[in-house]
Protein backbone atom coordinates (compact mmCIF):
# COMPACT_ATOMS: atom_id res chain seq x y z
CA UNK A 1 0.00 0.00 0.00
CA UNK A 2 2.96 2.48 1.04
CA UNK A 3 4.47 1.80 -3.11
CA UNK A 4 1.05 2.84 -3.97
CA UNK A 5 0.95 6.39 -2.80
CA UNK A 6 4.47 7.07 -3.31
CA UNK A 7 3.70 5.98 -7.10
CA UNK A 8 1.32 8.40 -7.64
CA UNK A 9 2.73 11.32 -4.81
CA UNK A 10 6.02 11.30 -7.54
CA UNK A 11 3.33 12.02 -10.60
CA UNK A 12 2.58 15.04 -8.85
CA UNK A 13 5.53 16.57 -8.11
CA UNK A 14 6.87 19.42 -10.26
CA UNK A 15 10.04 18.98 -12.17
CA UNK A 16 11.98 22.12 -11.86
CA UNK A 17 11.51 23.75 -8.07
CA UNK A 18 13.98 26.91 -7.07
CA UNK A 19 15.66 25.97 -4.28
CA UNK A 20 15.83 28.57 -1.24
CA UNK A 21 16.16 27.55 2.55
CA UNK A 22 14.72 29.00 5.36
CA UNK A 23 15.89 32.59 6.11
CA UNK A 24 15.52 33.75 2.03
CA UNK A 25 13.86 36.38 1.25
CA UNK A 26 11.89 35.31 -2.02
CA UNK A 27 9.30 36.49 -3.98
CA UNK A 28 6.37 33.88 -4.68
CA UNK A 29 4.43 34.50 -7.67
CA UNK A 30 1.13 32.80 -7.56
CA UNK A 31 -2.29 32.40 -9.07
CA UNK A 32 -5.31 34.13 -8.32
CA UNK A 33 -8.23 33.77 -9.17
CA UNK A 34 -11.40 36.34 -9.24
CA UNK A 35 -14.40 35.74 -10.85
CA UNK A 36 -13.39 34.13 -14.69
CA UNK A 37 -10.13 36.04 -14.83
CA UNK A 38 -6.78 34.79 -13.47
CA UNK A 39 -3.81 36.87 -12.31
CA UNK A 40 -0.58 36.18 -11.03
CA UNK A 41 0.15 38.11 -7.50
CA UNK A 42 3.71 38.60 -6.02
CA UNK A 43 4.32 37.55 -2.65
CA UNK A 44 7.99 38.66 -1.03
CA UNK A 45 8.85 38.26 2.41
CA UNK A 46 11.33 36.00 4.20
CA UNK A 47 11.19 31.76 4.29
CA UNK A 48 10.11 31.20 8.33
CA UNK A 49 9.90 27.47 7.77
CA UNK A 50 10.06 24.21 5.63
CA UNK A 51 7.65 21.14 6.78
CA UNK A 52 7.55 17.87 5.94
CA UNK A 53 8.48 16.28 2.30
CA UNK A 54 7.68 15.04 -1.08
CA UNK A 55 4.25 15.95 -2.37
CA UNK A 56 3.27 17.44 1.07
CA UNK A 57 5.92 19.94 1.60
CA UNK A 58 5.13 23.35 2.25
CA UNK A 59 6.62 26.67 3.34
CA UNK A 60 6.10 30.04 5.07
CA UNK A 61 6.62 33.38 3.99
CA UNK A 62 6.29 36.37 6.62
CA UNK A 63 6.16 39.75 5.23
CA UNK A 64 5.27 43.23 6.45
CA UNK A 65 2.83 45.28 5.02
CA UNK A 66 1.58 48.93 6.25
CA UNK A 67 3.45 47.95 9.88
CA UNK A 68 1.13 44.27 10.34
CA UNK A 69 3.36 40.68 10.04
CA UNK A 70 1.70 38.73 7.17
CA UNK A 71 2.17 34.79 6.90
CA UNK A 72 1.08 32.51 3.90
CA UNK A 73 1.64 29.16 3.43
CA UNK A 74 2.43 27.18 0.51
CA UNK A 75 2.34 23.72 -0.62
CA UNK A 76 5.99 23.97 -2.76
CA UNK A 77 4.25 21.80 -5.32
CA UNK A 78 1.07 23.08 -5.70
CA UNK A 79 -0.30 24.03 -9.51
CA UNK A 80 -1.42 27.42 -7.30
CA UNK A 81 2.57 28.75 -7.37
CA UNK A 82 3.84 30.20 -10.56
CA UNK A 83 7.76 30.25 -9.40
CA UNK A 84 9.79 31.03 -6.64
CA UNK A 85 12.49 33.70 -7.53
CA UNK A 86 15.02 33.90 -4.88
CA UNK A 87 16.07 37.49 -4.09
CA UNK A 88 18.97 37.48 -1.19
CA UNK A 89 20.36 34.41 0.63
CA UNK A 90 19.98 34.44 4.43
CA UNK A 91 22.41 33.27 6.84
CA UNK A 92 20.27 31.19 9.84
CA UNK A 93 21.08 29.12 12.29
CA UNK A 94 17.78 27.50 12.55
CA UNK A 95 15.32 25.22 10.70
CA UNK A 96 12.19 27.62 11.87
CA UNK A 97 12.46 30.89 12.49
CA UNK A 98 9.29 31.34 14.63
CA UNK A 99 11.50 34.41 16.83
CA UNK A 100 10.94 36.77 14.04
CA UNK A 101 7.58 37.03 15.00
CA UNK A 102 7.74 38.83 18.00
CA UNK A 103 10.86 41.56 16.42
CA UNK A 104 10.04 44.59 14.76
CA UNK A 105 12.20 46.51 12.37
CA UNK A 106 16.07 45.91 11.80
CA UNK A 107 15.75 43.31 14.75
CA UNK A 108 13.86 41.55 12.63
CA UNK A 109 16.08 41.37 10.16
CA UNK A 110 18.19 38.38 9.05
CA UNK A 111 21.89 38.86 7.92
CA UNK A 112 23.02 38.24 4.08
CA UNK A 113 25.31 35.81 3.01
CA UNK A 114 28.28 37.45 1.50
CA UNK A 115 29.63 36.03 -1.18
């Protein structure tokens, strides 16, 4: 039964994913749809998290906008996300980086890696 689902989990994954880590900033560009039409919306903030794997893995992007924390989550290979553009590389310590929640400003910030 396990073969099974991995059999058809692998159908479903995409081919080409960016990769990025947790502490990128990225910008997620992603479908939306209103009414008949469909758009595609930009989404950049910073990677808080990566969970699980395979067909079920998702991710978190926190972002600020007008002075209020925004999260979204993502399944990484859901038809729903466009691309993932990776904008600056972010040196972490952590797999999740629930702390930035509670920071405001350049505390909030996480540093670059320099290359």
């Amino acid at each position: 039964m396990n073969e099974i689902i991995k059999n058809i989990e692998a159908t479903q994954l995409k081919s080409e994913v960016a990769e990025f880590h947790v502490g990128d900033t990225v910008k997620v560009y992603a479908k939306v749809k209103e009414g008949t039409r469909e758009r595609i919306q930009v989404f950049e903030g910073t990677v808080l998290k990566r969970q699980n794997g395979g067909a079920r893995e998702t991710f978190t992007v926190r972002k600020t906008s007008n002075g209020v924390g925004v999260e979204k989550t993502w399944p990484l290979h859901s038809p729903n996300v466009e691309k993932i553009e990776v904008i600056r590389r972010g040196k972490v310590r952590r797999a999740k980086l629930t702390y930035l929640r509670q920071r405001v400003g350049k505390k909030a910030k996480v540093k670059e890696i320099v290359k």
